[in-house]
N, C-alpha and C. Protein backbone atom coordinates (compact mmCIF):
# COMPACT_ATOMS: atom_id res chain seq x y z
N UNK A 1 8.89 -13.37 -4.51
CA UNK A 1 8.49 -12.19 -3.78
C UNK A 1 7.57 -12.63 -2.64
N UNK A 2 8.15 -12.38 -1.33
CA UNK A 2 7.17 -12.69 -0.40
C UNK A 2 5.82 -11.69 -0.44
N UNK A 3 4.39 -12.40 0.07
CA UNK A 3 3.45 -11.70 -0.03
C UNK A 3 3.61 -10.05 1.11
N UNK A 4 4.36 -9.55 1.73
CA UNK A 4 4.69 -8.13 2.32
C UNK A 4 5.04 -7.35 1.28
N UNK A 5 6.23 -8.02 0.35
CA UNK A 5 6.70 -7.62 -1.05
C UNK A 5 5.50 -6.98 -2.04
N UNK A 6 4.75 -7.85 -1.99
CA UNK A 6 3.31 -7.87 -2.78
C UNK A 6 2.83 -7.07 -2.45
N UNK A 7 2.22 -7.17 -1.44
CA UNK A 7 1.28 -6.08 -1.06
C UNK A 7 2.01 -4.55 -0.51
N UNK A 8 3.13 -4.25 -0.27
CA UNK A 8 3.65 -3.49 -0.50
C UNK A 8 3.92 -2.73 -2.02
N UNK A 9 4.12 -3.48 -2.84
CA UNK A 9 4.52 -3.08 -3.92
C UNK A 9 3.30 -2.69 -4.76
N UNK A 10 2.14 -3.26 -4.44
CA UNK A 10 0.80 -3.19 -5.01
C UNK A 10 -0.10 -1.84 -4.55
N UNK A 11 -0.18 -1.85 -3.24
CA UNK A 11 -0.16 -0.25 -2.61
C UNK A 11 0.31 0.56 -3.09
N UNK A 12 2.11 0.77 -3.49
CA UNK A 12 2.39 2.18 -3.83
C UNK A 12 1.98 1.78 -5.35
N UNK A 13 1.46 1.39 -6.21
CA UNK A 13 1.13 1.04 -7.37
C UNK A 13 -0.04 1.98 -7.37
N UNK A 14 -1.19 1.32 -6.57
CA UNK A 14 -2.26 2.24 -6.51
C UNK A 14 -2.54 3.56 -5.79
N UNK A 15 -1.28 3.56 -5.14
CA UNK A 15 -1.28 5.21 -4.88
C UNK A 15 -0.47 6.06 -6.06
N UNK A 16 0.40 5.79 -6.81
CA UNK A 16 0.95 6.14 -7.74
C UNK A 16 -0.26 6.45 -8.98
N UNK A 17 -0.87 5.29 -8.70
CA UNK A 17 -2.33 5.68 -10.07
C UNK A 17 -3.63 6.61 -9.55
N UNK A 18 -3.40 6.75 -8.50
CA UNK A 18 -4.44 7.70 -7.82
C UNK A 18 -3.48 9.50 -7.33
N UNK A 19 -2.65 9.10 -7.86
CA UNK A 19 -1.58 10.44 -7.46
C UNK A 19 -1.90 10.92 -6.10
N UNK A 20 -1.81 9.64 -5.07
CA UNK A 20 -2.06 9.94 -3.62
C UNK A 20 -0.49 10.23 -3.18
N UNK A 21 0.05 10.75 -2.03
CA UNK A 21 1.44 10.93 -1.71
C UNK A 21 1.06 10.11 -0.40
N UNK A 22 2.49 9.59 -0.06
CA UNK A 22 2.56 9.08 1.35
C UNK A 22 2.27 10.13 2.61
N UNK A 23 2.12 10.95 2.50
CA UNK A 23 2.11 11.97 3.07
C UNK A 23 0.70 11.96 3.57
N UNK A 24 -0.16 12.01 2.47
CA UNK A 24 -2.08 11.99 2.27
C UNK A 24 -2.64 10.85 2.85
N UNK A 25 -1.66 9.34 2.60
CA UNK A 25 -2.12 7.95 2.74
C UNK A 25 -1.61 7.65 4.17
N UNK A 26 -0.54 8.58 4.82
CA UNK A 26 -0.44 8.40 6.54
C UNK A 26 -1.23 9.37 7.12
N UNK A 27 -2.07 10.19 6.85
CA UNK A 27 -3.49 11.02 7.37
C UNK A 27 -4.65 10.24 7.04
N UNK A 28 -4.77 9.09 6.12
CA UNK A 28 -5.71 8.71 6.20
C UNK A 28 -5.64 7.05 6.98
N UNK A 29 -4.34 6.90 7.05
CA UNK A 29 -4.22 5.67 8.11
C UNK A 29 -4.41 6.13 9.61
N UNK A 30 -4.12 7.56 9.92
CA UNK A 30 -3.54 7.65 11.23
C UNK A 30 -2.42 7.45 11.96
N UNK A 31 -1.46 7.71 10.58
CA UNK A 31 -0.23 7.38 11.35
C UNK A 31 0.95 9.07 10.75
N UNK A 32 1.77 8.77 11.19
CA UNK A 32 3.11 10.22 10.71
C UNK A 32 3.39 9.86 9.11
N UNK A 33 3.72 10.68 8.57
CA UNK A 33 4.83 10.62 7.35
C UNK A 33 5.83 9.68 7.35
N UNK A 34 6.70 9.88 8.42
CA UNK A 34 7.90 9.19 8.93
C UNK A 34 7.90 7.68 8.66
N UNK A 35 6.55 7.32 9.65
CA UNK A 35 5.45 5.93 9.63
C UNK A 35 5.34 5.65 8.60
N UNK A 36 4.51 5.98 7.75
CA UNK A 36 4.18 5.60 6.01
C UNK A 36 5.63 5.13 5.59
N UNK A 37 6.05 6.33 5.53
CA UNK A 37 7.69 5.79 4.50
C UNK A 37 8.46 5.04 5.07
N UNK A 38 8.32 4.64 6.59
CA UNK A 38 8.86 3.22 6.79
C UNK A 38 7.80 2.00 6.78
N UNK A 39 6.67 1.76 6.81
CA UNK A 39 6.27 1.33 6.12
C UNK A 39 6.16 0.54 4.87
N UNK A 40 6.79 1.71 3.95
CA UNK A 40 6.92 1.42 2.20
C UNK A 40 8.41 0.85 1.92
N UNK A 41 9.02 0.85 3.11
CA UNK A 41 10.10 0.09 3.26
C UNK A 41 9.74 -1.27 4.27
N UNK A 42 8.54 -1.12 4.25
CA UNK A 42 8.53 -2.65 5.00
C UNK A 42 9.39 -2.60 6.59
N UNK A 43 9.24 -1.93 7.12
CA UNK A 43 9.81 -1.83 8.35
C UNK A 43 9.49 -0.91 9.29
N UNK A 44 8.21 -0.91 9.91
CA UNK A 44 7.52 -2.69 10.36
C UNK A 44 6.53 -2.86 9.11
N UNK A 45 6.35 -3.90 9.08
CA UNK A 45 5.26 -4.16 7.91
C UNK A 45 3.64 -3.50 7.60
N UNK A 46 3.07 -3.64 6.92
CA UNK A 46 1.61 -2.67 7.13
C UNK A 46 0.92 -3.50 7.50
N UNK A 47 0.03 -3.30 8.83
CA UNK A 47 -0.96 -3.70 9.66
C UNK A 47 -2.25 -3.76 8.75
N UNK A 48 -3.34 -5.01 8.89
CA UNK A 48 -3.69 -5.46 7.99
C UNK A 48 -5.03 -4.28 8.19
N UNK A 49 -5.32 -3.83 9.65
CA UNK A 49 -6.29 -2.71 9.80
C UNK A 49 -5.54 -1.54 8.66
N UNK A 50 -4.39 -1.42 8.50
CA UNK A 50 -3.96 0.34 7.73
C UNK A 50 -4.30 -0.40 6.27
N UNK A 51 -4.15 -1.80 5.97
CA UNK A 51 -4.80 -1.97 4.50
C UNK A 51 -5.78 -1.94 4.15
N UNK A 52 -6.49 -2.40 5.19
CA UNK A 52 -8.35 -2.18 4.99
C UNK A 52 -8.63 -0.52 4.50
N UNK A 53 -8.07 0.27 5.63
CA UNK A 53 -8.29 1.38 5.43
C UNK A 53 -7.73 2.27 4.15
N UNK A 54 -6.35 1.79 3.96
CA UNK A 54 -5.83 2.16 2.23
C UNK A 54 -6.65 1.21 1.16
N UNK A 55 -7.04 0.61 1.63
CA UNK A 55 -8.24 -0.07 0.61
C UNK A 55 -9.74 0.80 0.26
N UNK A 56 -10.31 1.13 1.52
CA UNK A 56 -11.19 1.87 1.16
C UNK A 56 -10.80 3.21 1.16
N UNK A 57 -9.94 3.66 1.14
CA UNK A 57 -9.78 5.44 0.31
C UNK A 57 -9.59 5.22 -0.89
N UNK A 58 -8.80 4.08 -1.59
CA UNK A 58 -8.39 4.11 -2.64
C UNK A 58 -9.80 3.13 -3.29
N UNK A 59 -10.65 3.09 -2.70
CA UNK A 59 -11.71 2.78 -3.68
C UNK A 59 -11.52 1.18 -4.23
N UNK A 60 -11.02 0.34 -3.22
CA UNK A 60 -10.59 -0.86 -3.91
C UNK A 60 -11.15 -2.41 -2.96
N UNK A 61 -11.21 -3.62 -3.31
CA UNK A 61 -11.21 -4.81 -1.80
C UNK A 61 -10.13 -5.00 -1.81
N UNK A 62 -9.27 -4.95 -0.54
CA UNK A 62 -8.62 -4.89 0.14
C UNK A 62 -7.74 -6.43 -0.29
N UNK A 63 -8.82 -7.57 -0.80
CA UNK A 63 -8.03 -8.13 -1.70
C UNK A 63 -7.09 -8.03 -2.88
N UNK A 64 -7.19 -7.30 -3.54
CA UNK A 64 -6.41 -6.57 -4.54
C UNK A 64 -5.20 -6.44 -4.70
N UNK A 65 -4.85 -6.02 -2.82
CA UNK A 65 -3.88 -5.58 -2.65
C UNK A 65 -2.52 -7.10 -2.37
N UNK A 66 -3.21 -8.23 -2.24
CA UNK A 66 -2.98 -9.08 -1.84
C UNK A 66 -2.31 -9.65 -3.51
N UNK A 67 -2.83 -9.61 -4.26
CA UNK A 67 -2.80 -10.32 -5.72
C UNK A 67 -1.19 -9.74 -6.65
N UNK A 68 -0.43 -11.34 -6.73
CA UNK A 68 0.52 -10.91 -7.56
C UNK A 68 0.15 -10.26 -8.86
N UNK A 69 1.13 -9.68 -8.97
CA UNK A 69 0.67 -8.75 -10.48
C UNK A 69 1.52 -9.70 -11.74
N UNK A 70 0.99 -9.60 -12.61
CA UNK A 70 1.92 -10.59 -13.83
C UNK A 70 2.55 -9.61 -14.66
N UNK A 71 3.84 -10.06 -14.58
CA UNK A 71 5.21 -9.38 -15.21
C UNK A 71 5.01 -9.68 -16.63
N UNK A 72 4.31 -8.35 -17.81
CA UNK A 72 4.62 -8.68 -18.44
C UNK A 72 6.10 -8.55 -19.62
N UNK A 73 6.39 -10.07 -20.56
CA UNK A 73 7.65 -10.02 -21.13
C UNK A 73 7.42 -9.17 -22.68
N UNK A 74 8.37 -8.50 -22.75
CA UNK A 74 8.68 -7.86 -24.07
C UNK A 74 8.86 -9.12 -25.34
């Protein structure tokens, strides 16, 4: 998983646990709806200023977002 993968995938993680919508998290970036959800498709990638800033709404360091998560096996 490239690290965009990562930190993409780690974002909607913690917006999913904060029951934020993309909707809420492109008003607090400054960007459209449209924006966000391409975005969460990685296209264009998230600007490391819109992670800082989804970092501090979501109450987190911005490192976090960076950190593989470990798959765990059954």
């Amino acid at each position: 998983m490239s690290y965009i993968e990562t930190v993409t995938s780690n974002l909607k993680a913690e917006m999913a646990r904060g029951s934020i919508s993309q909707a809420e998290m492109a008003k607090v970036l400054g960007i459209t709806p449209v924006s966000m959800g391409a975005r969460m498709r990685m296209k264009p990638e998230l600007r490391i200023s819109e992670l800082e800033k989804a970092a501090d709404y979501l109450g987190l360091d911005v490192l976090v977002l960076f950190q593989k998560q470990e798959v765990k096996k059954k």
